[in-house]
Protein backbone atom coordinates (compact mmCIF):
# COMPACT_ATOMS: atom_id res chain seq x y z
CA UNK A 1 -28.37 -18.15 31.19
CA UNK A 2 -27.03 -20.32 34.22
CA UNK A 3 -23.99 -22.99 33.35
CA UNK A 4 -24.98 -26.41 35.11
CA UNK A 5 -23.02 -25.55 38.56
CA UNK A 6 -25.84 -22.77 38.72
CA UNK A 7 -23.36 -20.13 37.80
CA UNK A 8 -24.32 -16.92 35.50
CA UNK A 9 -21.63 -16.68 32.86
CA UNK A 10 -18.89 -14.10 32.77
CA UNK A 11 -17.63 -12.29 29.80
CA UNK A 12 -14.25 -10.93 31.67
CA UNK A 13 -13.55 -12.19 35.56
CA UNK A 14 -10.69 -10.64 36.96
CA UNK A 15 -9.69 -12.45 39.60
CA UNK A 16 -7.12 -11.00 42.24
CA UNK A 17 -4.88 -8.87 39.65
CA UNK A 18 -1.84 -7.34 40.55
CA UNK A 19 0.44 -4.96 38.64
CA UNK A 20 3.86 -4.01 39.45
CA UNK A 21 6.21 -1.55 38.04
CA UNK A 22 10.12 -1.63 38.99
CA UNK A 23 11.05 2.12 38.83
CA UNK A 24 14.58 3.57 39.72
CA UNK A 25 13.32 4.73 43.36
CA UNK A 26 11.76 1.20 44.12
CA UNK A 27 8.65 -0.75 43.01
CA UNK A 28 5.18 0.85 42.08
CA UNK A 29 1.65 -1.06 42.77
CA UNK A 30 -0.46 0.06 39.38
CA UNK A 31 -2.99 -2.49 40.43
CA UNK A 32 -3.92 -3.87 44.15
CA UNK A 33 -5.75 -7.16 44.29
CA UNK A 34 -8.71 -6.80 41.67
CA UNK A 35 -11.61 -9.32 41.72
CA UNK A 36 -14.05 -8.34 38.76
CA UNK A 37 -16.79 -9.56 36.86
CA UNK A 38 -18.35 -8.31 33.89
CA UNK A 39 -21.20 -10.21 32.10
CA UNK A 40 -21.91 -10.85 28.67
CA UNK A 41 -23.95 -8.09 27.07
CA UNK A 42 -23.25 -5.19 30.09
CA UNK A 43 -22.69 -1.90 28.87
CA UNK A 44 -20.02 -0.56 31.92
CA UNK A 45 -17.53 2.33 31.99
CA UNK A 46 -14.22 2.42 34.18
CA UNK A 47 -13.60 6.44 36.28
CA UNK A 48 -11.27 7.48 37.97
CA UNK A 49 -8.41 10.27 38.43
CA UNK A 50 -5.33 9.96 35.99
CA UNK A 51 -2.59 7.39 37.33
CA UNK A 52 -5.53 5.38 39.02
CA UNK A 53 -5.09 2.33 37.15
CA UNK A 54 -7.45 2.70 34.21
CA UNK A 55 -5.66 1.95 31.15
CA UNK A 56 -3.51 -0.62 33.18
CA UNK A 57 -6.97 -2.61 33.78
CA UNK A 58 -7.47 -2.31 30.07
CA UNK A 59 -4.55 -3.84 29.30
CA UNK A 60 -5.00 -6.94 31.51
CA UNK A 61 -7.97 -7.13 29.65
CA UNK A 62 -6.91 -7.00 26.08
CA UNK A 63 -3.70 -8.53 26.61
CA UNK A 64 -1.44 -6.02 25.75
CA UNK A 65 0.32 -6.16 29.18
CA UNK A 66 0.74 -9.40 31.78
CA UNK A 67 0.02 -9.00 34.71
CA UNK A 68 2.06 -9.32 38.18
CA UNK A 69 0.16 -11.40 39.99
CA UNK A 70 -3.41 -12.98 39.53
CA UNK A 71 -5.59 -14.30 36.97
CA UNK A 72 -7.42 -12.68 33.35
CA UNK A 73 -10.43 -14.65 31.89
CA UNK A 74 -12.49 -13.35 29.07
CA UNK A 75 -14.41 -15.52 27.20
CA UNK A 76 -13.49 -18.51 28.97
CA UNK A 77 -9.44 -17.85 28.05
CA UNK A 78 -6.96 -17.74 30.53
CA UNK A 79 -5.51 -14.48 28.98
CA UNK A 80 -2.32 -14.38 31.72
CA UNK A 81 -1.35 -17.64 30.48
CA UNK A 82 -1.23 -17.41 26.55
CA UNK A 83 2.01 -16.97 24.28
CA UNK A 84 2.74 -13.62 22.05
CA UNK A 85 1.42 -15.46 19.21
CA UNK A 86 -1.80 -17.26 20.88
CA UNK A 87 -2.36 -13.70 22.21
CA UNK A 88 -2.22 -11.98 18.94
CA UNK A 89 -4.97 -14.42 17.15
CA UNK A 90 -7.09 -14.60 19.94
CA UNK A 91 -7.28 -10.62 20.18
CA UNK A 92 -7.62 -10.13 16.83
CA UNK A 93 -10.52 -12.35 17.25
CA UNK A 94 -12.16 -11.87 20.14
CA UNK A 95 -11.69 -7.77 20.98
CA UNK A 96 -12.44 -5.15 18.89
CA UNK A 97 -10.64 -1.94 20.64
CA UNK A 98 -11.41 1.89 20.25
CA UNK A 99 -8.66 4.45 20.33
CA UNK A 100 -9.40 7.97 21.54
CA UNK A 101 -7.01 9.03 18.49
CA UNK A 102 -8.44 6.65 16.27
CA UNK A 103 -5.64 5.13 14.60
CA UNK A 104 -6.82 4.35 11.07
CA UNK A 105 -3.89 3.63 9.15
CA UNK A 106 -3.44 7.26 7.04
CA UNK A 107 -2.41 5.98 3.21
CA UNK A 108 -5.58 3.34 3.43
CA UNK A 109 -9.32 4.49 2.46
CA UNK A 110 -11.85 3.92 5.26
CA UNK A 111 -13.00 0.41 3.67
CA UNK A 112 -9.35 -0.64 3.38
CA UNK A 113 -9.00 0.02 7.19
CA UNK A 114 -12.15 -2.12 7.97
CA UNK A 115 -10.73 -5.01 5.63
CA UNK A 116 -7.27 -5.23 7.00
CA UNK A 117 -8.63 -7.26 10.52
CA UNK A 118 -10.63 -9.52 8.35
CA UNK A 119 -7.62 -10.02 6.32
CA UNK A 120 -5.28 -10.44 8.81
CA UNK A 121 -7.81 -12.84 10.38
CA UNK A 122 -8.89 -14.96 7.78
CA UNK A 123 -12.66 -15.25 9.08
CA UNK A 124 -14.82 -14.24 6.27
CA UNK A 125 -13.78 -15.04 2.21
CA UNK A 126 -12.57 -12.17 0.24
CA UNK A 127 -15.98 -11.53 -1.71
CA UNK A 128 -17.38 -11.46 2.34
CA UNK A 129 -14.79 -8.83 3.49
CA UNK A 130 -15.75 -6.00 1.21
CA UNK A 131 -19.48 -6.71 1.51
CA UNK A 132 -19.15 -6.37 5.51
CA UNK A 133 -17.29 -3.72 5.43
CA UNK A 134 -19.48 -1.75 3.18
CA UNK A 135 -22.63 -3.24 6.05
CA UNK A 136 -20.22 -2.15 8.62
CA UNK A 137 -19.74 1.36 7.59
CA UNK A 138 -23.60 1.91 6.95
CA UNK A 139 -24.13 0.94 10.69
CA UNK A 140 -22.24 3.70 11.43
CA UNK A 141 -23.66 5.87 9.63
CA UNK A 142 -21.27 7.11 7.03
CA UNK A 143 -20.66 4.29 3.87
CA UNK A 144 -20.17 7.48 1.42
CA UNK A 145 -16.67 8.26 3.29
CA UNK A 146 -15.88 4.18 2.11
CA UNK A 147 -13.51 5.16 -0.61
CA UNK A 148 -11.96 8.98 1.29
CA UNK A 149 -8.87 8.45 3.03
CA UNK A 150 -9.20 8.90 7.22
CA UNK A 151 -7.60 12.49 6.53
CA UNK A 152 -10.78 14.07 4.40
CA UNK A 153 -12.88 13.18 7.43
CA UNK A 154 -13.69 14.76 10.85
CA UNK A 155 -13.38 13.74 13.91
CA UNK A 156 -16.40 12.43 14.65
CA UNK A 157 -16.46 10.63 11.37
CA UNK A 158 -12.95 9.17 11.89
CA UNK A 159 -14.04 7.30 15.63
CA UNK A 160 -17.05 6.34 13.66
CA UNK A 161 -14.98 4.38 11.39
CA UNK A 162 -12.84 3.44 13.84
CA UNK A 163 -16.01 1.53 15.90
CA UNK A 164 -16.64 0.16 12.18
CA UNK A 165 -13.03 -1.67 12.44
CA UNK A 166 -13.38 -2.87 15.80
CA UNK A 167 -16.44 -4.94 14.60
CA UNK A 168 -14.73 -5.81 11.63
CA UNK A 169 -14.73 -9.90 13.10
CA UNK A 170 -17.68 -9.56 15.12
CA UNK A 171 -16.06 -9.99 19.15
CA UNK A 172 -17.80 -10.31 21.45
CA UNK A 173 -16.29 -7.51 23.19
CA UNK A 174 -15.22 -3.72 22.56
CA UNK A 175 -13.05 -2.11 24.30
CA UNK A 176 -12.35 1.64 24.41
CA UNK A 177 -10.08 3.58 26.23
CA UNK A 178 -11.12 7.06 26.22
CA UNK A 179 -13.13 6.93 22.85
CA UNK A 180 -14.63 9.75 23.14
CA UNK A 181 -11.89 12.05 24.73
CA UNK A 182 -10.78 13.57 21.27
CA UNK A 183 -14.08 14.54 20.01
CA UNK A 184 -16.77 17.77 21.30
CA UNK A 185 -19.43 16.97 23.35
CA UNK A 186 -22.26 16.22 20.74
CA UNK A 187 -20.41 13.97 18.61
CA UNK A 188 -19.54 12.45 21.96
CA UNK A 189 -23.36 11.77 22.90
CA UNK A 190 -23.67 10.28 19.18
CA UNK A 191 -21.16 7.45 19.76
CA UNK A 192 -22.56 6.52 23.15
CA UNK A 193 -25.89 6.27 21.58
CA UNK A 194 -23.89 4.35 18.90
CA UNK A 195 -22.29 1.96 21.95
CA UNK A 196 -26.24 1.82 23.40
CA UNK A 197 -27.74 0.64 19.90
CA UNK A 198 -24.59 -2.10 20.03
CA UNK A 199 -24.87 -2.83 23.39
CA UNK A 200 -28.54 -3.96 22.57
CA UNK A 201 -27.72 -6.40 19.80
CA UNK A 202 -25.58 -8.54 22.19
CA UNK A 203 -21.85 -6.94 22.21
CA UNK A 204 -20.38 -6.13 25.40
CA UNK A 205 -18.83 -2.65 25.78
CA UNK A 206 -16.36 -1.91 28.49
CA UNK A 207 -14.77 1.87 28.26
CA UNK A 208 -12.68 4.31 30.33
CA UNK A 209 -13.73 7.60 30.53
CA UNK A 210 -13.43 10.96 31.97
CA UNK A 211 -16.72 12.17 31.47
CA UNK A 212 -19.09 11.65 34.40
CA UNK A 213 -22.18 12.13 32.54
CA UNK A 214 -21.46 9.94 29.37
CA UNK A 215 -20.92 7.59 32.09
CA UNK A 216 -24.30 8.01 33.72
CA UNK A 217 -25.20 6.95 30.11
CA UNK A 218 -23.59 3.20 30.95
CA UNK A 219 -25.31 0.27 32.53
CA UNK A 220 -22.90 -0.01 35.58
CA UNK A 221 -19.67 2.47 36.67
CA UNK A 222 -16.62 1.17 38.35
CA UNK A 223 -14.44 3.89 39.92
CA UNK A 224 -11.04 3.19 40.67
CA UNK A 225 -8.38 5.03 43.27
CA UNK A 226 -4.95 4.60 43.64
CA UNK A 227 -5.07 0.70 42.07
CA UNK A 228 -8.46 -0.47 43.75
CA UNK A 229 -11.72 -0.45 43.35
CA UNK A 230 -13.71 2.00 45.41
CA UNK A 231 -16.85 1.57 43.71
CA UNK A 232 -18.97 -0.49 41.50
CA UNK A 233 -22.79 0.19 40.80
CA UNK A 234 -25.12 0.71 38.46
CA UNK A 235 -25.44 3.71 36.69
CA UNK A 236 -27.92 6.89 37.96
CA UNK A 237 -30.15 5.84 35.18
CA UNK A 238 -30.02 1.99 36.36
CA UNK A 239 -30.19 2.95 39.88
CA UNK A 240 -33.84 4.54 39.02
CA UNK A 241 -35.23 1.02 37.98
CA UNK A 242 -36.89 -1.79 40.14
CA UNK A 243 -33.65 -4.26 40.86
CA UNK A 244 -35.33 -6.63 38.95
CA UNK A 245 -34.43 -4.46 35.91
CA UNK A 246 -31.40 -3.33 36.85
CA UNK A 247 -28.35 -4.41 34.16
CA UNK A 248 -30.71 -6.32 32.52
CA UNK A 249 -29.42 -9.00 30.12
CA UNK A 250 -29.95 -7.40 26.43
CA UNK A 251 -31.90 -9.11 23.20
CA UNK A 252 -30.04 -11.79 21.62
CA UNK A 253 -27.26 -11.11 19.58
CA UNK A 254 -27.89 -11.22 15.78
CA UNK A 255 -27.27 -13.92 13.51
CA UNK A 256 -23.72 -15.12 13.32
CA UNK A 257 -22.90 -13.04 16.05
CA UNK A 258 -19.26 -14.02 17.73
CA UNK A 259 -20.85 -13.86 20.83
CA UNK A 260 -20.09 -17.71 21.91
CA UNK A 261 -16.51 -19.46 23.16
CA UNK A 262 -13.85 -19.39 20.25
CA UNK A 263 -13.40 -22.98 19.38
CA UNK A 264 -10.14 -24.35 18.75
CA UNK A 265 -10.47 -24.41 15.46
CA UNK A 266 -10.61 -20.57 15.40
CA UNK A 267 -7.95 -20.39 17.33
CA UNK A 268 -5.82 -22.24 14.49
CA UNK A 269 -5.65 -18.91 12.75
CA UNK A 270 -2.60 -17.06 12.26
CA UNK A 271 -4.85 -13.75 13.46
CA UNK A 272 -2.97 -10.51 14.49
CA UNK A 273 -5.13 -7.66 16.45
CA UNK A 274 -5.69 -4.31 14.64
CA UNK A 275 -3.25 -1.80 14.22
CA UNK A 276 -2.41 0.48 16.98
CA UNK A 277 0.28 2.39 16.41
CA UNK A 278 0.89 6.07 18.45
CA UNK A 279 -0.96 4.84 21.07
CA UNK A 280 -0.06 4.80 24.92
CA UNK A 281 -0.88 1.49 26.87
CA UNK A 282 0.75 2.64 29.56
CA UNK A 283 -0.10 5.61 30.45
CA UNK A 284 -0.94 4.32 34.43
CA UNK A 285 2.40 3.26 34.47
CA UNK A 286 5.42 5.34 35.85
CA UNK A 287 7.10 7.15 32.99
CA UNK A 288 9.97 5.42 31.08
CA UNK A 289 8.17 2.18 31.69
CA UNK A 290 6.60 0.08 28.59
CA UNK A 291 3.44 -0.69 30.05
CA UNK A 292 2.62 -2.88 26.93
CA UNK A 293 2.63 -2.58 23.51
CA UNK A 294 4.12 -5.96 21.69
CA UNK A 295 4.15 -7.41 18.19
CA UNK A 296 5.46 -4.57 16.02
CA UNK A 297 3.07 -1.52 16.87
CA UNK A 298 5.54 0.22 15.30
CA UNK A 299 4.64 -1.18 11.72
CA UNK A 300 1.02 -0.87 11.79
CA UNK A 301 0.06 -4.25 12.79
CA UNK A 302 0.21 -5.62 16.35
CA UNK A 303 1.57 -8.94 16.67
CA UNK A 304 2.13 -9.30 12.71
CA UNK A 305 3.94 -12.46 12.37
């Protein structure tokens, strides 16, 4: 769907993003002039080797880190712009992210994890939060582990209740770096056919992987070298189809789908993002440096205020 100036819509345009890092032997470029657009609905995974810029990217993204230089839209936000605590309402709202080591808080059942965004967020009413979760987890695949604690499951059932949480306020966008990295190869293909199914009810699905064939699995692959871009095309998959078909948009998103602007009245929620702690933001970065990670990771709930 064109806007009236004729353009096509972007979910996330990137627009030329630099990164810096001041290091005791000088300064380091993470990320070199990026200029990126990702639609709504695309399905697209982020390669490259480690220290290439990857999880830096997703943190311009998500907001977890500023960047140097540049400009970060998604969703019609100017991300680079916002305040800690504009940041932590509109993330909680708007991205749902996906941890390779899942981070489900440990002394919560599975539908206690799923609540806590939707509490933190105020969107649904408190009869609504329980009955979505309990939806949630059957989309999944796995509402009997609803009342087990993340401990009593495996792996593969532990990401899928992880993807459950990241939908917990219905983004428009998931994000996942590495989601599949901790988990064997079959239960690997299962959550990509999980992202596909997703992917096809509207949500937009950006991830960094490893794995070159998973990727092949993606609508479009952007590789990355040493802070730049050195490709971006369609998947092999995609690249088999007429272009007419290739990245085509996907069905409508469901009913009350969050796929739209967030209003200003949305906005006027005291939101916080979903917990992350353990995790490593910066892992691009040089070593000793933060890379990210703001608003109390360290107690379970990002940007808690």
């Amino acid at each position: 769907m064109e806007n009236n100036n004729g353009y096509e819509p972007q979910l996330i345009d990137l627009r030329n993003l630099v990164k810096n890092y001041r290091t005791g032997s000088g300064e380091v470029n993470v990320l070199k002039e990026i200029n990126l657009t990702i639609g709504p609905g695309e399905f697209v995974s982020v390669m490259g080797p480690s220290g290439s810029g990857k999880s830096t990217l997703i943190n311009m993204i998500t907001g977890i880190d500023r960047p140097s230089g540049g400009e970060v839209l998604v969703d019609g936000q100017m991300v680079h712009t916002m305040s800690e605590d504009e940041l932590a309402r509109w993330r909680g709202r708007s991205i749902g992210v996906i941890f390779q080591f899942f981070q489900l808080i440990p002394t919560l059942t599975i539908l206690e994890n799923i609540i806590l965004p939707m509490d933190f967020c105020g969107k649904f009413s408190s009869r609504e939060r329980s009955q979505r979760a309990m939806r949630l987890l059957e989309r999944v695949g796995i509402p009997e582990q609803a009342d087990k604690l993340p401990s009593t499951l495996s792996g593969g059932q532990q990401q899928r209740a992880a993807i459950a949480r990241a939908l917990a306020n219905d983004p428009p966008l998931l994000v996942g770096d590495e989601p599949t990295g901790n988990l064997d190869r079959h239960t690997a293909a299962e959550m990509f056919s999980l992202f596909e199914s997703l992917r096809e009810e509207g949500k937009t699905i950006l991830i960094v992987t490893h794995d070159r064939e998973l990727s092949e699995r993606t609508r479009r692959v952007i590789h990355l070298l040493d802070g730049s871009i050195e490709k971006d095309h369609p998947a092999a998959a995609q690249s088999a189809l007429p272009e007419d078909q290739q990245r085509a948009m996907p069905l409508p998103p469901l009913a009350n789908s969050s796929h739209r602007k967030i209003t200003d009245a949305h906005r006027s929620h005291r939101c916080v993002s979903i917990p992350a702690q353990g995790t490593d933001p910066g892992r691009d970065t040089p070593r000793g440096q933060a890379g990210g990670g703001r608003g109390g990771r360290e107690n379970g709930k990002a940007g808690l205020q």
